[in-house]
Protein backbone atom coordinates (compact mmCIF):
# COMPACT_ATOMS: atom_id res chain seq x y z
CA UNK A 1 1.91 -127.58 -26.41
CA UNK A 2 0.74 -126.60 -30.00
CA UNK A 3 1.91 -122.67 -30.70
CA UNK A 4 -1.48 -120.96 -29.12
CA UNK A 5 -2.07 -117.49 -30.13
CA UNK A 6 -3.13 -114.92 -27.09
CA UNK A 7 -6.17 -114.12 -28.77
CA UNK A 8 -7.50 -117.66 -28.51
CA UNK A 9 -6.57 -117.59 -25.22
CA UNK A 10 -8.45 -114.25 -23.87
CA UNK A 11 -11.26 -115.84 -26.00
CA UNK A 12 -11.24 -119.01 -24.14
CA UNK A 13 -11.37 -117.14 -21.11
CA UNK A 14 -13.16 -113.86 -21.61
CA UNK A 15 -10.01 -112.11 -20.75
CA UNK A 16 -8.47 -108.51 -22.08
CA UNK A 17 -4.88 -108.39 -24.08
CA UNK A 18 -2.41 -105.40 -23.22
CA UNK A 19 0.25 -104.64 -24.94
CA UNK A 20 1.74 -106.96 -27.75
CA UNK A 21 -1.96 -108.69 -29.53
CA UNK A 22 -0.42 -110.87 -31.74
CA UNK A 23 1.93 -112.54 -29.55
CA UNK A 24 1.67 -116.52 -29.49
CA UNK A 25 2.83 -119.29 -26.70
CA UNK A 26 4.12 -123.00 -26.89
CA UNK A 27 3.90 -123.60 -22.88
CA UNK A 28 2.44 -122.45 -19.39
CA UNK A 29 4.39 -121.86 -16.31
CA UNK A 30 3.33 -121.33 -12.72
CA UNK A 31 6.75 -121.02 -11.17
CA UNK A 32 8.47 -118.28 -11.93
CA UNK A 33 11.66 -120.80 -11.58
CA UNK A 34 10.24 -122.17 -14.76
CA UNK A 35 9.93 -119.33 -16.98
CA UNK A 36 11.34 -118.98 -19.94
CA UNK A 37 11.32 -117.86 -23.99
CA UNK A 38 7.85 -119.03 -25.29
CA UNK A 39 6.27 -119.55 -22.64
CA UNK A 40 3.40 -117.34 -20.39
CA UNK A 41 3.45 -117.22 -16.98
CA UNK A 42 0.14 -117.41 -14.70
CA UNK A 43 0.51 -115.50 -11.85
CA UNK A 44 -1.80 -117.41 -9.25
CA UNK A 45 -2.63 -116.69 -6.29
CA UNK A 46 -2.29 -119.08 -3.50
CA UNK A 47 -2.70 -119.10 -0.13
CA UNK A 48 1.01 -118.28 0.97
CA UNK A 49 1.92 -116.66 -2.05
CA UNK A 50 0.90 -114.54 -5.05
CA UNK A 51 2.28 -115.32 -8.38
CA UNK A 52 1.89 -111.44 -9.56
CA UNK A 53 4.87 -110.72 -6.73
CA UNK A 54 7.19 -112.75 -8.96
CA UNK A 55 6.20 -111.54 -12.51
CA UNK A 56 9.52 -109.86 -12.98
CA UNK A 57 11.52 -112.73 -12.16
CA UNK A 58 9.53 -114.71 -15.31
CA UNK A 59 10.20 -111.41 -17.57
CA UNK A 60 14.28 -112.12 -16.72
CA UNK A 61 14.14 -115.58 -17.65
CA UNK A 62 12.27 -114.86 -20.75
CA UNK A 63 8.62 -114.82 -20.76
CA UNK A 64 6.84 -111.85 -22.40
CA UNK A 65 3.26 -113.39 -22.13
CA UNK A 66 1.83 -113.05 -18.51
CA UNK A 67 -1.85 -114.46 -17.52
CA UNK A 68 -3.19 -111.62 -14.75
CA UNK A 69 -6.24 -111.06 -12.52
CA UNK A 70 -4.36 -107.72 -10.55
CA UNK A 71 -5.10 -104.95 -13.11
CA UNK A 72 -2.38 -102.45 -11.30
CA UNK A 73 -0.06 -104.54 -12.34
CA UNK A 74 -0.25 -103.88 -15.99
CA UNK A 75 1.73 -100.94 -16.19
CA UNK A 76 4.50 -102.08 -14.84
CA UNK A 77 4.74 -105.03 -16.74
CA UNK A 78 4.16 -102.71 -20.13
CA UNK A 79 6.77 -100.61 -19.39
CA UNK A 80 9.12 -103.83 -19.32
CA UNK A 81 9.16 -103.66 -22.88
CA UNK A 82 7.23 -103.35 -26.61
CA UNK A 83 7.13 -107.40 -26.66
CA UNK A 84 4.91 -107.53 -23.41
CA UNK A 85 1.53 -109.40 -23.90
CA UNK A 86 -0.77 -109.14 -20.95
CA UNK A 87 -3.64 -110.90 -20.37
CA UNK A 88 -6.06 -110.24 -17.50
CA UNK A 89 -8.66 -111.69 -16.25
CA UNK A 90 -10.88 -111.84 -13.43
CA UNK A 91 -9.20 -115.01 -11.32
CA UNK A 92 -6.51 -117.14 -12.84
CA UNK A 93 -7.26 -120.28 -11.33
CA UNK A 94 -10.81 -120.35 -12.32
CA UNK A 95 -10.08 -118.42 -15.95
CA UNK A 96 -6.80 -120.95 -16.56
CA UNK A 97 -9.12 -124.07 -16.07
CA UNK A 98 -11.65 -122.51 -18.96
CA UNK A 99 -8.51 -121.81 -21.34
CA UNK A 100 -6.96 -125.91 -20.59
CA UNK A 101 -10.72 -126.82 -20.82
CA UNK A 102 -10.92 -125.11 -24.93
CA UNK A 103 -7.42 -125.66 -25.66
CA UNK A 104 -7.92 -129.69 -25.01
CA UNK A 105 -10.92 -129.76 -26.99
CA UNK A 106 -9.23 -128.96 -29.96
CA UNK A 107 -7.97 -132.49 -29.67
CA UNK A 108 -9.20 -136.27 -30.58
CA UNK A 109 -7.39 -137.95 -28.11
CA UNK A 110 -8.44 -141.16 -25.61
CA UNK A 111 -8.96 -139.07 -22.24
CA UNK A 112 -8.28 -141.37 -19.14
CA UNK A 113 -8.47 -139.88 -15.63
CA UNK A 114 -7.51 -141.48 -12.32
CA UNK A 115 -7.87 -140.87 -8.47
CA UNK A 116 -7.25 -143.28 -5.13
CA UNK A 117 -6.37 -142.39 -1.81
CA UNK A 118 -3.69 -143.93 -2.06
CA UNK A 119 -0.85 -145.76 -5.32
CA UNK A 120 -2.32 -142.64 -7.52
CA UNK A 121 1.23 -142.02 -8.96
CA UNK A 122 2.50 -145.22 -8.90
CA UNK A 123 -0.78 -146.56 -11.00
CA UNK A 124 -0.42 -143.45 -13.45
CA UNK A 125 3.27 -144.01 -14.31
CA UNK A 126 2.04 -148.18 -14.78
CA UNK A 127 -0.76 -146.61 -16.98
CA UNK A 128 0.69 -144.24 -19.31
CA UNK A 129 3.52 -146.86 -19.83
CA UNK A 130 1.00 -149.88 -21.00
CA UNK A 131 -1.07 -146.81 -23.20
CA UNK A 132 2.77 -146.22 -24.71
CA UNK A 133 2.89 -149.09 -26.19
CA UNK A 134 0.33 -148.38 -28.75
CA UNK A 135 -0.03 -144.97 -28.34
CA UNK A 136 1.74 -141.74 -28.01
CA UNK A 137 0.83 -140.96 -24.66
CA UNK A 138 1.00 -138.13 -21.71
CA UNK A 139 0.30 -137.97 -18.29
CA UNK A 140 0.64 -135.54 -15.18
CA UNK A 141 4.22 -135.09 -14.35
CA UNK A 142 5.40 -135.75 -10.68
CA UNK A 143 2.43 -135.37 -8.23
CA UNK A 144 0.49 -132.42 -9.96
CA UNK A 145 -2.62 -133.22 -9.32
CA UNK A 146 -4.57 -130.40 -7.96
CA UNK A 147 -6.72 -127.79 -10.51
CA UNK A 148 -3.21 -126.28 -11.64
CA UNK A 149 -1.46 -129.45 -12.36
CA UNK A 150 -4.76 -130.73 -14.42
CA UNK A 151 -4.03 -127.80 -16.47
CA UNK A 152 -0.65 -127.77 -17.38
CA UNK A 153 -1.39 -131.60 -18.01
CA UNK A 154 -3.73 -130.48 -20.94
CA UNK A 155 -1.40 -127.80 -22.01
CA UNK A 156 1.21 -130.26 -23.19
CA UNK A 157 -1.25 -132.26 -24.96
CA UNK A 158 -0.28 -131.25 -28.98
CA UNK A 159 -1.09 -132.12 -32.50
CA UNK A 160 0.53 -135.44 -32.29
CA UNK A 161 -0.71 -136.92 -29.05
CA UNK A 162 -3.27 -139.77 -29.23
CA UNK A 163 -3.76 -140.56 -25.37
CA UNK A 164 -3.67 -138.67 -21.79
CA UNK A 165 -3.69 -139.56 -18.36
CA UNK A 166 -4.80 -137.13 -15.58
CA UNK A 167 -4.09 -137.88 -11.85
CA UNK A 168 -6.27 -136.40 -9.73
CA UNK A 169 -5.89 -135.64 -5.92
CA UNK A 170 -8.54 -134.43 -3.48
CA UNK A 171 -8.75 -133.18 -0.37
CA UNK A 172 -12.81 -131.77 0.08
CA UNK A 173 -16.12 -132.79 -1.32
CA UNK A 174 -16.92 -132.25 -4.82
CA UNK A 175 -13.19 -131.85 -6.14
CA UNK A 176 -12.94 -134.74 -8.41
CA UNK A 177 -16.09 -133.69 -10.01
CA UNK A 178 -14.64 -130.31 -10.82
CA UNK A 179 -11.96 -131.92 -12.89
CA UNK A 180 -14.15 -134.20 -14.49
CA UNK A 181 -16.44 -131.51 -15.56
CA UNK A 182 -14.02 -130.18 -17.55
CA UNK A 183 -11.61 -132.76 -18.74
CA UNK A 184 -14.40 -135.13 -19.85
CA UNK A 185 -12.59 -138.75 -19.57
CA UNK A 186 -13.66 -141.75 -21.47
CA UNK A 187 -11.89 -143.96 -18.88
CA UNK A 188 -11.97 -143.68 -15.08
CA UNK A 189 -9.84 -145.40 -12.65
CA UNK A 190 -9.85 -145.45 -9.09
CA UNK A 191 -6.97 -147.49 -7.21
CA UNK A 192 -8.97 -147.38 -3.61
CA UNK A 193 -11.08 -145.61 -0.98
CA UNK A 194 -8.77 -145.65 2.03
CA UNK A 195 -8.28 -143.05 4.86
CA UNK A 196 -6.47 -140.38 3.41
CA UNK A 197 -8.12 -136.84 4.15
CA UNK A 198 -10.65 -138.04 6.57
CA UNK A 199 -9.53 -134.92 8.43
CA UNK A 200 -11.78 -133.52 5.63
CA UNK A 201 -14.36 -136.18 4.74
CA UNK A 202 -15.11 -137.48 7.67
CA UNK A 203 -15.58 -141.13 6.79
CA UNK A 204 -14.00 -143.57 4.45
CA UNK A 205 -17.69 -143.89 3.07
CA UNK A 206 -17.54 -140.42 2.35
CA UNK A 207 -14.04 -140.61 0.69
CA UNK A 208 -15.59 -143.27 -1.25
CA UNK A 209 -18.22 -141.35 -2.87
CA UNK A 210 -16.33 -138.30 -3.52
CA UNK A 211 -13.53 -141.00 -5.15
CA UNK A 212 -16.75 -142.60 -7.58
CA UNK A 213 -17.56 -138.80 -8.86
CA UNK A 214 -14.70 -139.40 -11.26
CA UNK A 215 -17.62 -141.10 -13.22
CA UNK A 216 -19.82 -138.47 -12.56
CA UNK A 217 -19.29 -137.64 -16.41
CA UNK A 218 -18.74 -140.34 -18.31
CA UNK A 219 -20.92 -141.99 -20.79
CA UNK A 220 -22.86 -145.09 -21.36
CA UNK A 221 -20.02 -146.26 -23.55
CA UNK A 222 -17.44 -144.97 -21.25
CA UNK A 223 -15.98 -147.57 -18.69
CA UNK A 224 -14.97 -147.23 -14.79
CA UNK A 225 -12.21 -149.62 -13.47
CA UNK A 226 -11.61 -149.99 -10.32
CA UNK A 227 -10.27 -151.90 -7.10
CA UNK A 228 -12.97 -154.01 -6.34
CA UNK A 229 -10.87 -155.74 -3.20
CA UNK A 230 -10.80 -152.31 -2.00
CA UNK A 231 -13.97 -151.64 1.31
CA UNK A 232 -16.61 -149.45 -0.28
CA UNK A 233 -15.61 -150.22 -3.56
CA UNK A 234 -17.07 -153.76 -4.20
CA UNK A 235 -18.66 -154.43 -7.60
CA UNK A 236 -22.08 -155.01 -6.17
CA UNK A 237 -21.28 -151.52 -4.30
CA UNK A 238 -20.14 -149.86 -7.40
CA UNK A 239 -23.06 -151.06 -9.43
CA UNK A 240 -25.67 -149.95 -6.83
CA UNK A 241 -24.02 -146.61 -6.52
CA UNK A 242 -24.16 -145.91 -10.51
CA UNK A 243 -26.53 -147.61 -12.18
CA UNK A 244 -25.96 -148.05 -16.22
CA UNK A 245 -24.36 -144.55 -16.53
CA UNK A 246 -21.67 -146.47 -17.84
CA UNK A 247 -19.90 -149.91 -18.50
CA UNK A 248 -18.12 -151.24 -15.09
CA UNK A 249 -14.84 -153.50 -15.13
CA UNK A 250 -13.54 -154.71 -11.55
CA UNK A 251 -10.13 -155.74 -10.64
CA UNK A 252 -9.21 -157.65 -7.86
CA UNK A 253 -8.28 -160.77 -6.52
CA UNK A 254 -11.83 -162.29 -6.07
CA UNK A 255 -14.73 -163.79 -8.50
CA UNK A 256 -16.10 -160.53 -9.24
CA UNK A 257 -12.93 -159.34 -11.04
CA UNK A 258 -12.91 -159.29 -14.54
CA UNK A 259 -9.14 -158.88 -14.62
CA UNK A 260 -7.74 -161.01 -11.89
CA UNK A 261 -4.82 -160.91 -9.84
CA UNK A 262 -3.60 -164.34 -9.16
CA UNK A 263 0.24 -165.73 -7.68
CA UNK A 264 1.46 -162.83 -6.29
CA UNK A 265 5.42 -163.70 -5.12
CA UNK A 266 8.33 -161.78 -4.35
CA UNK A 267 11.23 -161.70 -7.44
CA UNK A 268 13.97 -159.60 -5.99
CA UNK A 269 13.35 -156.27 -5.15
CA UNK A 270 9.98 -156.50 -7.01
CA UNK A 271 7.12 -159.04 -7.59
CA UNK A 272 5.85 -161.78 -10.36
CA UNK A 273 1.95 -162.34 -10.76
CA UNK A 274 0.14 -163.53 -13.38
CA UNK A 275 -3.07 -161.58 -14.42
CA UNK A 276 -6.32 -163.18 -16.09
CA UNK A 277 -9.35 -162.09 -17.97
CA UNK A 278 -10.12 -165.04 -19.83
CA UNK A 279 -6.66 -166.34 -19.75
CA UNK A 280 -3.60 -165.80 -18.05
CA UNK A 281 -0.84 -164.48 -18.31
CA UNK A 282 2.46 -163.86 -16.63
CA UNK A 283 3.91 -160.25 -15.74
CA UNK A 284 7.15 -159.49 -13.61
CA UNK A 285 7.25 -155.72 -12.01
CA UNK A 286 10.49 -154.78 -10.76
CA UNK A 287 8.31 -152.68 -7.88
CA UNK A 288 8.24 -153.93 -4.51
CA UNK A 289 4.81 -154.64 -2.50
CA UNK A 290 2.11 -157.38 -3.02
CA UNK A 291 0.02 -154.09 -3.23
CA UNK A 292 1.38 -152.94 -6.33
CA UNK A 293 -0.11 -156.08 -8.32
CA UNK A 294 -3.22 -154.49 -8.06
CA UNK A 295 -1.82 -151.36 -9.21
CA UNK A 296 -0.61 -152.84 -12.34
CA UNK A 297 -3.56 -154.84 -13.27
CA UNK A 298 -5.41 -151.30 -13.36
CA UNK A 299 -3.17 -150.26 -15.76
CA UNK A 300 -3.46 -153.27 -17.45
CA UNK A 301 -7.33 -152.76 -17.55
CA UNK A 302 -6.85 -149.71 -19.21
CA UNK A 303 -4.61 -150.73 -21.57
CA UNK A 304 -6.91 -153.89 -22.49
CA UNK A 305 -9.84 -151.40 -23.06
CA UNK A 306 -7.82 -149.43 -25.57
CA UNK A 307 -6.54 -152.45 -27.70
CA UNK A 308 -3.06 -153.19 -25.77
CA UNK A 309 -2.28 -156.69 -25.27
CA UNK A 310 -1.62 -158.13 -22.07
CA UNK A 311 1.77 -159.24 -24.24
CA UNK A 312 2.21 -155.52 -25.20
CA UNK A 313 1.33 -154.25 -20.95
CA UNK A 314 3.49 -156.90 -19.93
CA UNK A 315 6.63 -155.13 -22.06
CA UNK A 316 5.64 -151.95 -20.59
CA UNK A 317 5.73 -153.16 -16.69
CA UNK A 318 8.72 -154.85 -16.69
CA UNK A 319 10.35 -151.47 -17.28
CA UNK A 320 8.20 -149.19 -15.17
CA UNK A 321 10.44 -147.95 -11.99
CA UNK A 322 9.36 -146.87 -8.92
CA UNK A 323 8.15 -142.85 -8.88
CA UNK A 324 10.40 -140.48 -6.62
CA UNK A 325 10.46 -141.58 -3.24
CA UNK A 326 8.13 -144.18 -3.04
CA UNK A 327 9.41 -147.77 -1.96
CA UNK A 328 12.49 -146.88 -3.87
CA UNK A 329 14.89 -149.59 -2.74
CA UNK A 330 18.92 -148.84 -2.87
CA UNK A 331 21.64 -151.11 -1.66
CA UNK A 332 24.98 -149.89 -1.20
CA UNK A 333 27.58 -151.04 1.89
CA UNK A 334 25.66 -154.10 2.64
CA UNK A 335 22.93 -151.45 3.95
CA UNK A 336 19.03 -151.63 2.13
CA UNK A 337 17.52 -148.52 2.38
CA UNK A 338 13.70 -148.53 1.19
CA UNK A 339 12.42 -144.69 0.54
CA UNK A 340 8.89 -144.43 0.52
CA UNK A 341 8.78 -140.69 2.26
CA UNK A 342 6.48 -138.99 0.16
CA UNK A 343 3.18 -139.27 1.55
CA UNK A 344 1.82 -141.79 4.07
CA UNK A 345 -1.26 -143.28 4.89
CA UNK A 346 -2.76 -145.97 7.38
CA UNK A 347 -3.26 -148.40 4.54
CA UNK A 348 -0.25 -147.35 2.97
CA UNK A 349 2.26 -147.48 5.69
CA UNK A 350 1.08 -151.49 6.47
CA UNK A 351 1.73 -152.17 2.61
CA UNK A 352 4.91 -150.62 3.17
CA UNK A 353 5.62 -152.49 6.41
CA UNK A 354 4.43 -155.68 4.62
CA UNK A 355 7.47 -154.34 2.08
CA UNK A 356 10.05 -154.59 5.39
CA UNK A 357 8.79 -157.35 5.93
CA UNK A 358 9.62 -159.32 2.92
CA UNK A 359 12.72 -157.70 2.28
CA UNK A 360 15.80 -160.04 3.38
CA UNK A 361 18.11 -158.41 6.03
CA UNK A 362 19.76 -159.54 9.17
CA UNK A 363 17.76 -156.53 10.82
CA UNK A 364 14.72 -154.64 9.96
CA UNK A 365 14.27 -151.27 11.27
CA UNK A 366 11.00 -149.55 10.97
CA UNK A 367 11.33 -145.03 11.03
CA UNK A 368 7.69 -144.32 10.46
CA UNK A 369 6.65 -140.37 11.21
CA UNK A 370 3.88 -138.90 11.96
CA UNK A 371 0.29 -139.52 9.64
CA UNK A 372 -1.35 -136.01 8.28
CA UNK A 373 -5.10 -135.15 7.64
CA UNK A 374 -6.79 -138.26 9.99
CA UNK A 375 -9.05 -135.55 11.54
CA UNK A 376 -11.26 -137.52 14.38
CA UNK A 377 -8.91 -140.82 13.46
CA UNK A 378 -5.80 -139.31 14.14
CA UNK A 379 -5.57 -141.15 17.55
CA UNK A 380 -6.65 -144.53 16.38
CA UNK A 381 -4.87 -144.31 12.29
CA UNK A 382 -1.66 -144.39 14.17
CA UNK A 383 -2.53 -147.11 16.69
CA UNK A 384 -3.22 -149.29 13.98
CA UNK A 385 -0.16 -148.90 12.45
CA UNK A 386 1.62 -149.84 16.02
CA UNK A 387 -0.69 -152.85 15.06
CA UNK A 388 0.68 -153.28 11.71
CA UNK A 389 4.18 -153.25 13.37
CA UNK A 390 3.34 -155.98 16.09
CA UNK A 391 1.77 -158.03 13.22
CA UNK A 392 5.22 -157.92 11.00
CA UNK A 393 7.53 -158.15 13.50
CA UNK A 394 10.57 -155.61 12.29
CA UNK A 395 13.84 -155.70 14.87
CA UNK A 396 13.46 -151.86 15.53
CA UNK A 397 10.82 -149.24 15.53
CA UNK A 398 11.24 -145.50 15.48
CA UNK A 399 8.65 -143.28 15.58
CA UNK A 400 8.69 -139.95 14.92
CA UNK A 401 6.69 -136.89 15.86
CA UNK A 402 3.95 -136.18 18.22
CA UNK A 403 1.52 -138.45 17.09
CA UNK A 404 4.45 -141.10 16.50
CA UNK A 405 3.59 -142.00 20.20
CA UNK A 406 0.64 -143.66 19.17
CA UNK A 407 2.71 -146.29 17.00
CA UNK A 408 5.00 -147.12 20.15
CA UNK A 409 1.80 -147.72 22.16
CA UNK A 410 0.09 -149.67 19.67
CA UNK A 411 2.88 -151.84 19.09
CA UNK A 412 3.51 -152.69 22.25
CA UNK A 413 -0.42 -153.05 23.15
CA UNK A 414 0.04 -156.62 20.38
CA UNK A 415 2.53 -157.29 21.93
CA UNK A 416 5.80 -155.98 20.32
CA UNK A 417 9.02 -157.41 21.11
CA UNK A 418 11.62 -155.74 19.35
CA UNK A 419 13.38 -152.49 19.99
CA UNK A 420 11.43 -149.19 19.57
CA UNK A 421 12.33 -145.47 20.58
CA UNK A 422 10.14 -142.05 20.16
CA UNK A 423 11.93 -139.17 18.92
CA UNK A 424 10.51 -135.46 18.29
CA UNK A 425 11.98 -134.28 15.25
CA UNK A 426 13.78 -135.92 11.59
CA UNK A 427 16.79 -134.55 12.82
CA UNK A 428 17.23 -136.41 15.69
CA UNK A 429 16.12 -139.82 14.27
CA UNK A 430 18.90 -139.69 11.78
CA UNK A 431 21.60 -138.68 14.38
CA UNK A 432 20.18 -141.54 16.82
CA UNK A 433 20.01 -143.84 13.48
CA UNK A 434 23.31 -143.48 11.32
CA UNK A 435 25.64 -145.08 14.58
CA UNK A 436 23.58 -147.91 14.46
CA UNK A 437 23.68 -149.24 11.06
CA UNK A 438 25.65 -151.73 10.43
CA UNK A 439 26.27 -154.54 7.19
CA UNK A 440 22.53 -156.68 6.72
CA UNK A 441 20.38 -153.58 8.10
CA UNK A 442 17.03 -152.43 5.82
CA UNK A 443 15.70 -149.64 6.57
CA UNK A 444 12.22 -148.18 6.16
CA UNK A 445 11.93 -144.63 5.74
CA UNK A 446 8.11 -143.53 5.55
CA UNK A 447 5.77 -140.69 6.76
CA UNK A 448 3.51 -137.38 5.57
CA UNK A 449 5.46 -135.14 3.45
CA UNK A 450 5.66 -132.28 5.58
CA UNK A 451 6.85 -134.35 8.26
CA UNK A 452 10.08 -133.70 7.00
CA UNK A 453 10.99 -137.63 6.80
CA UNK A 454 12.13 -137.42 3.63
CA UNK A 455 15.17 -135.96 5.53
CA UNK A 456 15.90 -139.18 7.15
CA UNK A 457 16.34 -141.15 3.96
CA UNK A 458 18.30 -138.79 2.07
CA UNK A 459 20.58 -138.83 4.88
CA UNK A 460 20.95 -142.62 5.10
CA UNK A 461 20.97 -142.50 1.55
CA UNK A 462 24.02 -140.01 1.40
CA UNK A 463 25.92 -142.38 4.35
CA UNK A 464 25.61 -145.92 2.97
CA UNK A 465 26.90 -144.00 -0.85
CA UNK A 466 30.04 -142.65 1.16
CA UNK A 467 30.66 -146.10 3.14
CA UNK A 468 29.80 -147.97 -0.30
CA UNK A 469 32.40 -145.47 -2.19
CA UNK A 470 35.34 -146.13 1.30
CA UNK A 471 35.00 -150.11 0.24
């Protein structure tokens, strides 16, 4: 972040300053953990906490600029010191979005935002790597890609930086158009329109219009790319849906593509393909999942739209890893562990059995937790994943939480032969699951967040690192 002063910022914002006026930042913090020297502090409220309960905390770690909407707070946070700079204003969500909104515009920089229900991160990491090549590039760190995260995305945006990604998550009608308002992109990419949030939506039509409002502001000379193997999202689909209000590249697998995925393999722990838009050419992404392909050639899209070679994207994949916890693959005691915990899906958990599938073992063994945010699908998302699990065959299935059920039945409804157990909590799938393992096991780890999964592959993680460090 370029040094901003507080005046610009209670300009940008219609806010009042307290205390020190001429005070300046060079970064925004909404965790209190995160505070430091330099840097002002927003103390938002959410809906389980509220950020002006913690302002004290940010003073002791060093920040002396705090962005407010609770006016009795302000003389307590005065009396902290002379160097105090408050800022208040009337909400801090709404008032932080018009401050990112005038401190990006101070900027000439290529503006490239991106949504999916599901391979949002994964694409976004693949994308700001190809725009690296050629440009100096930022993106949204980790998974922050709700109304805060889009801000502190365009906070670290500075003098120097010529492109910027934005991921952007949604969960109810007419979010992604709220960014996009704002942030004004000159590329849009959606990955696909799957099931994620139906709870909320209703329909996968429905999540596929509210995924297409992430064109709801570009230009004629602006571009959408998209998954056009993706249902919904087809290019005659696309095309219907909007018109000429701006230039339309597919990718996929089909003719309608104009970058096309073609020989997808497995190389390792990752894939080979070769991608064409005229010509082709060969790429090699040390990511697991046919899926993933897909993922890249988006990026690759992008990059081709901004003057990177497929040469120059090719570079750039070949050294992308995996994001936190998803299909992160470690080997250690003869054991393969593959970590995709974060977040799950219907679509995504049969690209991530598809994954255990092709992953070479002497026994596969499937922990798959409960699926969030399915609303009226809840019942049948998970019985198609006991589907998925009949269809690629893994030695062992279990399934865990209430809903978990639902995979057991499923599986067994196609037909399932192998081994498969239904267990309430993480807790007890890892105690069930560590006496098992043995030398030539993989094991897929994969659920909602909150599930608490992730539990289950840090602790298989932690066990085949001690049995690897005994050798």
């Amino acid at each position: 972040m370029e040094r901003t002063s507080v005046q610009f910022i209670a300009a940008a914002c219609g806010g009042q300053v307290y205390g020190q006026t001429d005070a300046s930042i060079d970064g925004v913090v909404i965790d209190s953990r995160l505070a430091r020297e330099g840097a002002m502090f927003v103390a938002y409220i959410g809906p389980n906490r509220d950020g002006h309960d913690f302002v004290r905390q940010a003073f002791d770690l060093g920040c002396r600029v705090f962005f407010i909407s609770r006016s009795e707070r302000i003389p307590e946070l005065l009396s902290y010191g002379s160097d105090v700079c408050v800022i208040r204003t009337a909400h801090t969500e709404q008032d932080l979005v018009r401050t990112a909104e005038a401190y990006l515009a101070q900027f000439s920089l290529h503006r490239v935002a991106l949504t999916g229900s599901v391979g949002k991160t994964t694409t976004k990491e693949m994308t700001a790597a190809v725009l690296a090549q050629k440009y100096r590039t930022i993106y949204t760190e980790g998974n922050l890609n709700t109304t805060l995260g889009q801000c502190l995305t365009a906070f670290r945006a500075g003098a120097d930086t010529q492109a910027i990604v934005f991921e952007m998550g949604m969960d109810r009608p007419g979010e992604i158009e709220s960014y996009c308002r704002w942030i004004r992109p000159h590329i849009a990419m959606i990955t696909n329109a799957g099931t994620a949030h139906m709870e909320y939506l209703g329909s996968r039509e429905a999540i596929a219009r509210e995924k297409l409002q992430i064109a709801s502001h570009l230009g004629c000379d602006d571009v959408l790319i998209f998954n056009c193997d993706s249902p919904f999202l087809s290019a005659d689909e696309v095309d219907s849906a909007l018109g000429d209000c701006c230039r339309l590249r597919p990718v996929g697998t089909g003719p309608q593509a104009a970058v096309r995925v073609e020989s997808v393999q497995r190389d390792g722990h990752g894939i080979r393909f070769t991608l064409s838009a005229g010509t082709g050419y060969p790429f090699i992404l040390p990511i697991p999942g046919r899926h993933n392909a897909l993922n890249a050639a988006l990026a690759v899209a992008c990059g081709l739209e901004l003057g990177v070679s497929m040469e120059q994207a090719a570079q750039a994949l070949a050294d992308v890893r995996p994001a936190d916890r998803r299909l992160c693959v470690e080997e250690a005691a003869g054991i393969t562990l593959i970590d995709d915990s974060y977040n799950a899906g219907p679509d995504s958990m049969r690209a991530a059995l598809d994954v255990l599938a092709e992953t070479d073992g002497t026994r596969r063994i499937a922990v798959l937790a409960d699926i969030l945010e399915l609303g009226r699908m809840r019942e049948e998302g998970h019985l198609a994943v006991g589907r998925a699990v009949a269809e690629t065959s893994p030695d062992v299935l279990v399934a865990v939480g209430s809903d978990a059920s639902y995979y057991v039945a499923g599986a067994r409804q196609e037909g399932f032969s192998g081994h498969s157990t239904h267990l309430s909590e993480p807790s007890e799938a890892l105690s069930w699951l560590l006496p098992q393992l043995s030398e030539g096991d993989v094991i897929l780890v994969k659920g909602s967040n909150s599930t608490g999964i992730s539990a289950v592959a840090a602790g298989v993680r932690a066990y085949i690192r001690e049995k690897e460090a005994e050798r």
